[in-house]
Structures are given as structure tokens and as C-alpha cells.
C-alpha atoms as a PDB file:
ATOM      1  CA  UNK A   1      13.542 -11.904  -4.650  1.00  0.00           C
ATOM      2  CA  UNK A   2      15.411  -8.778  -3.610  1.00  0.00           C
ATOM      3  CA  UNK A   3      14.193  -5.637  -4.827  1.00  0.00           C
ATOM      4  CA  UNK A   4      17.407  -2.580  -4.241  1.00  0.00           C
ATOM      5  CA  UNK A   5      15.583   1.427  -4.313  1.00  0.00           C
ATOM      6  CA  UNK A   6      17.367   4.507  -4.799  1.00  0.00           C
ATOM      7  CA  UNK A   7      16.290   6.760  -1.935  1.00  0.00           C
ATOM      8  CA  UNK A   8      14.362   9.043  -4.471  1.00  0.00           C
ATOM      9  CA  UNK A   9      12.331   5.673  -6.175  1.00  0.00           C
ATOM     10  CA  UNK A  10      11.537   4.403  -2.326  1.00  0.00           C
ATOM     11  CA  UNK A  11      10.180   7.787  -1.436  1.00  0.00           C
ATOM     12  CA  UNK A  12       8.301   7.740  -4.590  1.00  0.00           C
ATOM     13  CA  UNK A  13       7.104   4.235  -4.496  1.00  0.00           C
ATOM     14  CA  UNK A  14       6.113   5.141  -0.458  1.00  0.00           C
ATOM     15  CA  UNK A  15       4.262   8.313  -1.686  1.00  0.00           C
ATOM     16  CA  UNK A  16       2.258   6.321  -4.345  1.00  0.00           C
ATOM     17  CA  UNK A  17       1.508   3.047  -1.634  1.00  0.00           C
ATOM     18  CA  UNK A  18       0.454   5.948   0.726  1.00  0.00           C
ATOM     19  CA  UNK A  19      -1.892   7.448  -2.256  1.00  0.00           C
ATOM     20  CA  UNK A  20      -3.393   4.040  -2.945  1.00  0.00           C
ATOM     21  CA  UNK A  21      -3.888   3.012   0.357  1.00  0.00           C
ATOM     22  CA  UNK A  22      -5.860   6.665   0.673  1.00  0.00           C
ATOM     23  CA  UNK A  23      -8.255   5.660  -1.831  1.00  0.00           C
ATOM     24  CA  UNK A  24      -8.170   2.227  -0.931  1.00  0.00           C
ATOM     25  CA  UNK A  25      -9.676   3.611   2.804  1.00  0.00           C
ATOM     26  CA  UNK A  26     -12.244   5.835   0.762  1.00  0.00           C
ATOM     27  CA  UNK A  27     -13.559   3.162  -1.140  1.00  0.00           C
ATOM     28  CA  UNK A  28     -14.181   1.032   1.887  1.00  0.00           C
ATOM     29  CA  UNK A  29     -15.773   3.783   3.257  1.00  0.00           C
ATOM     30  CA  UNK A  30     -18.345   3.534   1.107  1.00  0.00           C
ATOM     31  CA  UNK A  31     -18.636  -0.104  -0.146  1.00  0.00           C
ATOM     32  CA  UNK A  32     -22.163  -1.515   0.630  1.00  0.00           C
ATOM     33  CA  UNK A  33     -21.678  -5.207  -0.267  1.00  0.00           C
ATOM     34  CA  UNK A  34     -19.834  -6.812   2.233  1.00  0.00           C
ATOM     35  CA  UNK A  35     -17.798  -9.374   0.607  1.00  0.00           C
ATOM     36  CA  UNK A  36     -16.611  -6.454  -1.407  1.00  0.00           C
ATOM     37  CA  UNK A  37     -16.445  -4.386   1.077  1.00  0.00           C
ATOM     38  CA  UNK A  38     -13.693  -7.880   2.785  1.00  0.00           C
ATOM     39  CA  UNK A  39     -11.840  -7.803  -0.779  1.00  0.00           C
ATOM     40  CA  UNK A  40     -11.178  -4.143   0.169  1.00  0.00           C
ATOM     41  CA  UNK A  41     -10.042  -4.489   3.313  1.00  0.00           C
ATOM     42  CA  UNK A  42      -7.364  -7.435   2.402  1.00  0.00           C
ATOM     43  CA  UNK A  43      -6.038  -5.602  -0.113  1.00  0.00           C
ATOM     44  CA  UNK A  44      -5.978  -2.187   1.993  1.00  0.00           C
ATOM     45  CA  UNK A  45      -3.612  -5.038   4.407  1.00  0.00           C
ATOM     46  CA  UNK A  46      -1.637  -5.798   1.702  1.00  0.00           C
ATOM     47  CA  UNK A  47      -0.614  -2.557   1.132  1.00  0.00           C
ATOM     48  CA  UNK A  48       0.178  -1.284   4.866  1.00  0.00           C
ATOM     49  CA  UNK A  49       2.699  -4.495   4.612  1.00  0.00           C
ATOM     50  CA  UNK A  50       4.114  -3.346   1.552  1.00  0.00           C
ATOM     51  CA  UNK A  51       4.587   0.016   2.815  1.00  0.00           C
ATOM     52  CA  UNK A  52       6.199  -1.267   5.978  1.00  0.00           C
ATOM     53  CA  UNK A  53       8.317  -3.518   3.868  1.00  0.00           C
ATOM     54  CA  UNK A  54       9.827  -1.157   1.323  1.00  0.00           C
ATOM     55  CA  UNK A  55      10.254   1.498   4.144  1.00  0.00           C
ATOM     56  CA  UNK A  56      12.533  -1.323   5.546  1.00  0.00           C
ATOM     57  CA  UNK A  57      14.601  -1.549   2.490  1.00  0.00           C
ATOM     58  CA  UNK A  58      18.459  -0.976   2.551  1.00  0.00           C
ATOM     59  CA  UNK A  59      19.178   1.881   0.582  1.00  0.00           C
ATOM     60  CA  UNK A  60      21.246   0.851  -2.543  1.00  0.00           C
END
């Protein structure tokens, strides 16, 4: 699946990865159960490698 970005919706979709991942940190911050606590923490991955792959994104 290819996914082409203007430069304004990469930016935006960046800024709002960057947001989540933010909150993402926050929450696991203050998570208490561990395996929750894990589920945080893979998804807080998942989103560093988004952001990494849509800031690699040819502009279209």
C-alpha cells in the first residue's frame, strides 16, 4: 500500500503522531499495572515507526 501526502497533510499528520506519542509517554508514566503499562509501550513503538515512516514519504 502506498500512501502519497501533500507537504501540509504530512506536517499535519507528523504534528498529530508527535501529539499522540506525547500522551502516549504520559500515560506510561503513570500506568501501575504492568502488562498495561507493556501494551503502552508497544504501541508508544508503533508510533515512533510511523513517525519515522511518514517523515520518509516522497512528497506528492
Amino acid at each position: 500500500m502506498q500512501l502519497a501526502l501533500s507537504t501540509q497533510e504530512r506536517a499535519l499528520l507528523e504534528a498529530i503522531l508527535r501529539d499522540a506519542l506525547g500522551n502516549l509517554r504520559e500515560e506510561v508514566y503513570h500506568a501501575e499495572e504492568h502488562g498495561f503499562k507493556d501494551n503502552l509501550k508497544a504501541d508508544e513503538a508503533t508510533i515512533r515507526s510511523l513517525l519515522t515512516r511518514v517523515h520518509e514519504l516522497p512528497e506528492a
